[in-house]
N, C-alpha and C. Protein backbone atom coordinates (compact mmCIF):
# COMPACT_ATOMS: atom_id res chain seq x y z
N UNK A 1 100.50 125.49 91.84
CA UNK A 1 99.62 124.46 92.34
C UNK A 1 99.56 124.59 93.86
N UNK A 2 98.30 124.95 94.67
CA UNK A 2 98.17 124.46 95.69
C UNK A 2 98.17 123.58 96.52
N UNK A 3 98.72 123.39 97.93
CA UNK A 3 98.94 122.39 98.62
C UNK A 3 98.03 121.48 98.61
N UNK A 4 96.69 121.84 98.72
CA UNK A 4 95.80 121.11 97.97
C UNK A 4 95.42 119.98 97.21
N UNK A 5 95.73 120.64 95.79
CA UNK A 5 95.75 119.66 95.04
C UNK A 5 97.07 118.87 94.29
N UNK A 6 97.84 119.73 95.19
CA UNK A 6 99.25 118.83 95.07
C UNK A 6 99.01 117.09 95.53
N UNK A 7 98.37 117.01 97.13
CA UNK A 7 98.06 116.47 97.64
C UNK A 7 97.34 115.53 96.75
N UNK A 8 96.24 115.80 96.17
CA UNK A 8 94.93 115.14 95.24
C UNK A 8 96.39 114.32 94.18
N UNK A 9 96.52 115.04 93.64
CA UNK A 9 97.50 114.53 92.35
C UNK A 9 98.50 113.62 92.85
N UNK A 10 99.54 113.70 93.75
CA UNK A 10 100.60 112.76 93.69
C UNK A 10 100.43 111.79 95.30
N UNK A 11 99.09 111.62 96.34
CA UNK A 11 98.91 111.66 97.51
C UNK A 11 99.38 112.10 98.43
N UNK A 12 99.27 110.88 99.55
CA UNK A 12 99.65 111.60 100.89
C UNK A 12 100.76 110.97 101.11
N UNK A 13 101.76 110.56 100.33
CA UNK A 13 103.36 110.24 101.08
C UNK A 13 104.31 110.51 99.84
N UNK A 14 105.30 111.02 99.89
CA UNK A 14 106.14 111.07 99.38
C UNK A 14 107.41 110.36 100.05
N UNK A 15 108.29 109.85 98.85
CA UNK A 15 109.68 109.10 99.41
C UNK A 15 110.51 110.22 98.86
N UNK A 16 111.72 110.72 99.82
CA UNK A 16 112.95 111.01 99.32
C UNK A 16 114.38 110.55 99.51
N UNK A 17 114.65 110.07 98.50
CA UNK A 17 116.00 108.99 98.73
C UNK A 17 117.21 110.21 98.40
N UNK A 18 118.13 110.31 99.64
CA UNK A 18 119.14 111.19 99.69
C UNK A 18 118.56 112.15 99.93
N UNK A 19 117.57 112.70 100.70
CA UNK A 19 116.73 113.92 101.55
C UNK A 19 117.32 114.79 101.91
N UNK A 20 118.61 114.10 103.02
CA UNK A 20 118.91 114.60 104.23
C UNK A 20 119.64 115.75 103.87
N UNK A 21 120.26 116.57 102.64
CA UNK A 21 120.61 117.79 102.45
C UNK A 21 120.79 118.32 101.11
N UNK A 22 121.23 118.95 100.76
CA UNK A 22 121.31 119.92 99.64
C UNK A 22 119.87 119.70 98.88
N UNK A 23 120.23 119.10 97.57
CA UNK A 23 118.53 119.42 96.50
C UNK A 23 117.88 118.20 97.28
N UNK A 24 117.88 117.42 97.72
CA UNK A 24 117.15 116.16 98.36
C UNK A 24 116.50 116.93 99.70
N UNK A 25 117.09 117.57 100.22
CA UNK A 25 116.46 118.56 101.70
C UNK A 25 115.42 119.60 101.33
N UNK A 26 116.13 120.22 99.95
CA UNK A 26 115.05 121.21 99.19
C UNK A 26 114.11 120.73 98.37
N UNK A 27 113.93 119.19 98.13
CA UNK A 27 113.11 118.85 97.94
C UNK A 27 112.24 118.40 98.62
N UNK A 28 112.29 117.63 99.76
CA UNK A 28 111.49 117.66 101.17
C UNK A 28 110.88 118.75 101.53
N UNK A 29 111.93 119.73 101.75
CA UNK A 29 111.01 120.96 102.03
C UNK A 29 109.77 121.16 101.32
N UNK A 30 110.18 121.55 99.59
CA UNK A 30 109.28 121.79 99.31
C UNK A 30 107.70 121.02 98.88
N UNK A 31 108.03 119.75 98.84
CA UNK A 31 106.90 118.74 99.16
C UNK A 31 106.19 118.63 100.84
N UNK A 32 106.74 118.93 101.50
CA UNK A 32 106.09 119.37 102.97
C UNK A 32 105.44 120.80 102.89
N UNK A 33 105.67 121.23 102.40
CA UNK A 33 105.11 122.76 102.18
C UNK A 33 104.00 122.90 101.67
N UNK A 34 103.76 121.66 100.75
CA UNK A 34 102.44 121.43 99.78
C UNK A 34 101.82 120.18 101.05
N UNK A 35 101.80 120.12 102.02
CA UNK A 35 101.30 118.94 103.03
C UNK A 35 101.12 117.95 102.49
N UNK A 36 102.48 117.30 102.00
CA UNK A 36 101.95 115.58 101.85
C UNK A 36 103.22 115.45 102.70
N UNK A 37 103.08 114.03 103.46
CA UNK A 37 103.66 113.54 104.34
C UNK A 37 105.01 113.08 103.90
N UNK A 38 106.00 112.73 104.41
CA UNK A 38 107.79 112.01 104.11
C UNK A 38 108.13 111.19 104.76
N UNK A 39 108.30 110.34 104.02
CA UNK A 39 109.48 109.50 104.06
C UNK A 39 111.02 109.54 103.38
N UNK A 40 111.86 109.96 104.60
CA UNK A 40 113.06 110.27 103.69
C UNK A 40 113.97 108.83 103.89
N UNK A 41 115.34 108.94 103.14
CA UNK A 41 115.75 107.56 103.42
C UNK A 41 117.52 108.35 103.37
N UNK A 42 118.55 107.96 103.63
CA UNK A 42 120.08 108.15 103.85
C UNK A 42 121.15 107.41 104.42
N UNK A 43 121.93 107.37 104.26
CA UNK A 43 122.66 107.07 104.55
C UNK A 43 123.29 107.12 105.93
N UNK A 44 123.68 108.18 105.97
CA UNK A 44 123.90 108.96 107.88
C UNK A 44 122.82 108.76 108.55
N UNK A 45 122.91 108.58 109.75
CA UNK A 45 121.52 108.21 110.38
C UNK A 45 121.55 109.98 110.83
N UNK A 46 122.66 110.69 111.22
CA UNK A 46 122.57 111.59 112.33
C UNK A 46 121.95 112.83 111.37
N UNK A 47 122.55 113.13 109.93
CA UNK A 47 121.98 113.76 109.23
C UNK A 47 120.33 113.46 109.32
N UNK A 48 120.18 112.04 108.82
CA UNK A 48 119.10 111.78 108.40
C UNK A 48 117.76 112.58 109.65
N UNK A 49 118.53 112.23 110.65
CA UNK A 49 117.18 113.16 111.90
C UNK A 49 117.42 114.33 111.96
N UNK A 50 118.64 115.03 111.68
CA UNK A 50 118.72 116.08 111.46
C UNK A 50 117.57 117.05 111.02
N UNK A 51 117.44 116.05 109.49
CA UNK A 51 116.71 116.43 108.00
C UNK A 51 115.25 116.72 109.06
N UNK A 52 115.22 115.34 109.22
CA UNK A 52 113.40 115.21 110.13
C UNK A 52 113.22 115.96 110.91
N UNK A 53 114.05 116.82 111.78
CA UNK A 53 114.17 117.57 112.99
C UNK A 53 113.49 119.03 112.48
N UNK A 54 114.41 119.35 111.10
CA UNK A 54 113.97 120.30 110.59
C UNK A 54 112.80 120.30 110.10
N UNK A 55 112.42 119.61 109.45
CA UNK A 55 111.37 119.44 108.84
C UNK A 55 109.63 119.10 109.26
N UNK A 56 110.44 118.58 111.00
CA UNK A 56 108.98 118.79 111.48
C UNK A 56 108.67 119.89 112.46
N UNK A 57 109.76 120.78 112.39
CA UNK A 57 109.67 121.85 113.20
C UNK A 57 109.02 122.97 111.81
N UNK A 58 109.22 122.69 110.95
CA UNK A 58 108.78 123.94 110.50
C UNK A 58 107.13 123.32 109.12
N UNK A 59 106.97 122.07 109.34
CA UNK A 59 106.05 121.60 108.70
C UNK A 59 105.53 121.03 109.50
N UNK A 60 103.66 120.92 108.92
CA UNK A 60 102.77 119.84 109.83
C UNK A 60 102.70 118.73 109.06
N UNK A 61 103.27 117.82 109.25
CA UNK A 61 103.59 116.68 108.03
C UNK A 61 103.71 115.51 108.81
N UNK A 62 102.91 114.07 108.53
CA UNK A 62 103.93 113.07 109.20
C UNK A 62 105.25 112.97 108.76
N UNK A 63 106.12 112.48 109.07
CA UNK A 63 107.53 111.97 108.89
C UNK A 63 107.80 110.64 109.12
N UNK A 64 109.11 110.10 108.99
CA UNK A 64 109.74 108.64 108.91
C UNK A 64 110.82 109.13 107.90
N UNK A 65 111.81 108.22 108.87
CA UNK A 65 113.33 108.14 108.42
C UNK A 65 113.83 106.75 108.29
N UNK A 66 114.62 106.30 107.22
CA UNK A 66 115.49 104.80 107.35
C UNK A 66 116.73 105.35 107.04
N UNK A 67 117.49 104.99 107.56
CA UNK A 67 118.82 105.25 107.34
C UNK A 67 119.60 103.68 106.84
N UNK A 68 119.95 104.05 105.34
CA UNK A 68 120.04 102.90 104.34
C UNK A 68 120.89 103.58 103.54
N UNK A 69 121.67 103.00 102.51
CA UNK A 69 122.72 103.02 101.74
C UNK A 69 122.18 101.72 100.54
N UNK A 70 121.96 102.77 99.15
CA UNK A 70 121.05 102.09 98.14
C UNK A 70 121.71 102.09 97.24
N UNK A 71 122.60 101.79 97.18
CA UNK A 71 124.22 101.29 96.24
C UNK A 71 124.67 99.51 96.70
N UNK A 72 123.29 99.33 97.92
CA UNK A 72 123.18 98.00 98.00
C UNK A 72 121.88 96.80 98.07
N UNK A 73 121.42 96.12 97.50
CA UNK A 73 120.79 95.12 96.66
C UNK A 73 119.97 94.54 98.30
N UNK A 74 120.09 94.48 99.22
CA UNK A 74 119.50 94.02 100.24
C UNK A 74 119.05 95.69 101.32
N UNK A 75 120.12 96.52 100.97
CA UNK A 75 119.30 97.84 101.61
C UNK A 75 118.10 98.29 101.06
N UNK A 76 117.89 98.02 99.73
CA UNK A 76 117.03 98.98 98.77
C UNK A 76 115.50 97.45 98.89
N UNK A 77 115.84 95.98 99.12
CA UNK A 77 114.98 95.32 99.44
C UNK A 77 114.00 96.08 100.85
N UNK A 78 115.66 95.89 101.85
CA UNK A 78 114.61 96.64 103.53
C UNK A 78 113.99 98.38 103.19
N UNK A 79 114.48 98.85 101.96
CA UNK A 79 113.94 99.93 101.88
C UNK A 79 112.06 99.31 101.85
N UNK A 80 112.00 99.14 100.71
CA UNK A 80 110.78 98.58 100.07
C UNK A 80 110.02 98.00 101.48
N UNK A 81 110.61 97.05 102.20
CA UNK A 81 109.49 96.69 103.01
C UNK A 81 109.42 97.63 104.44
N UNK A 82 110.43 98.39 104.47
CA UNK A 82 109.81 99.46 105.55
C UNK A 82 108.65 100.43 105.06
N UNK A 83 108.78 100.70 103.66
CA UNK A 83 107.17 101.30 103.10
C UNK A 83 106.24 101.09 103.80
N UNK A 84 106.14 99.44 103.43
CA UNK A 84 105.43 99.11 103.91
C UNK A 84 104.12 98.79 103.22
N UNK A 85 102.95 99.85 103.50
CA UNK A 85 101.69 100.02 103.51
C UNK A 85 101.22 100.93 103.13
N UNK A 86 102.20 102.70 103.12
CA UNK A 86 101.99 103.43 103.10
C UNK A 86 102.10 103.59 101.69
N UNK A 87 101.03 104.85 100.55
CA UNK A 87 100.92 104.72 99.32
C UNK A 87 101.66 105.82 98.88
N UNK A 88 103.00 105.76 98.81
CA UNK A 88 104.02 106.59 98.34
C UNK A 88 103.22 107.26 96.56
N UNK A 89 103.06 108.21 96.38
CA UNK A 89 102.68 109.06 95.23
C UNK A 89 103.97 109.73 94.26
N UNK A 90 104.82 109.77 95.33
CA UNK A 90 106.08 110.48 94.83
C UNK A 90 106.99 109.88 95.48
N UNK A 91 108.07 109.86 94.07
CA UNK A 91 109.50 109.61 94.89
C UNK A 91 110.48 110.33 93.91
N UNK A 92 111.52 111.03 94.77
CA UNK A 92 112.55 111.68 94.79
C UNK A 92 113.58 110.62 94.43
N UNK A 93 114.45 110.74 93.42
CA UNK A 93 115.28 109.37 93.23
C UNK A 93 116.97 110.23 93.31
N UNK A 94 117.37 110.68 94.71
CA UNK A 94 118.30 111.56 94.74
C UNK A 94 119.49 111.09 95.60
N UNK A 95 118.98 109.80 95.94
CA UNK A 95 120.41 109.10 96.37
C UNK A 95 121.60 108.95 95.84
N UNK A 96 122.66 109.16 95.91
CA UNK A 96 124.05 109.13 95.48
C UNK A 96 124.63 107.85 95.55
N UNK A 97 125.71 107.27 94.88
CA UNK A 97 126.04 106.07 95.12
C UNK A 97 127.73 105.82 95.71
């Protein structure tokens, strides 16, 4: 599938919860690769820009980071309203607890 219509099919934002490395990083990657935009979310803040650092150096993608811990009932609320507005198509459900 082309970046393209990757795009068409799941939009223009993707969420990845637990991004910031191993299959959560390789999954960012490879959803930036197909140009839809990220939102990642983690725990570590320092990882977490890490993740973004990389990711906008080697993708043309918007980005956004929260650094949150979703093993808790009021983080995973401020998750939701930092969304926001934006029409998440995909989400990565790779947070650890």
């Amino acid at each position: 599938m082309d970046g393209n219509s990757f795009e068409q099919r799941y939009g223009t934002w993707a969420l990845v919860a637990g991004g910031t490395e191993g299959l959560g990083l390789a999954f960012a990657e490879a959803i930036a690769r197909r140009g839809v935009n990220l939102l990642l979310a983690g725990r570590d803040a320092q990882r977490l820009e890490a993740a973004l650092d990389q990711i906008r150096r080697h993708h043309s993608v918007k980005t956004d980071g929260l650094p949150c811990d979703l093993s808790r009932r009021d983080e995973i609320d401020r998750l939701v309203e930092w969304i926001g507005k934006r029409r998440v198509g995909l989400l990565v459900a790779n947070a650890a607890a």
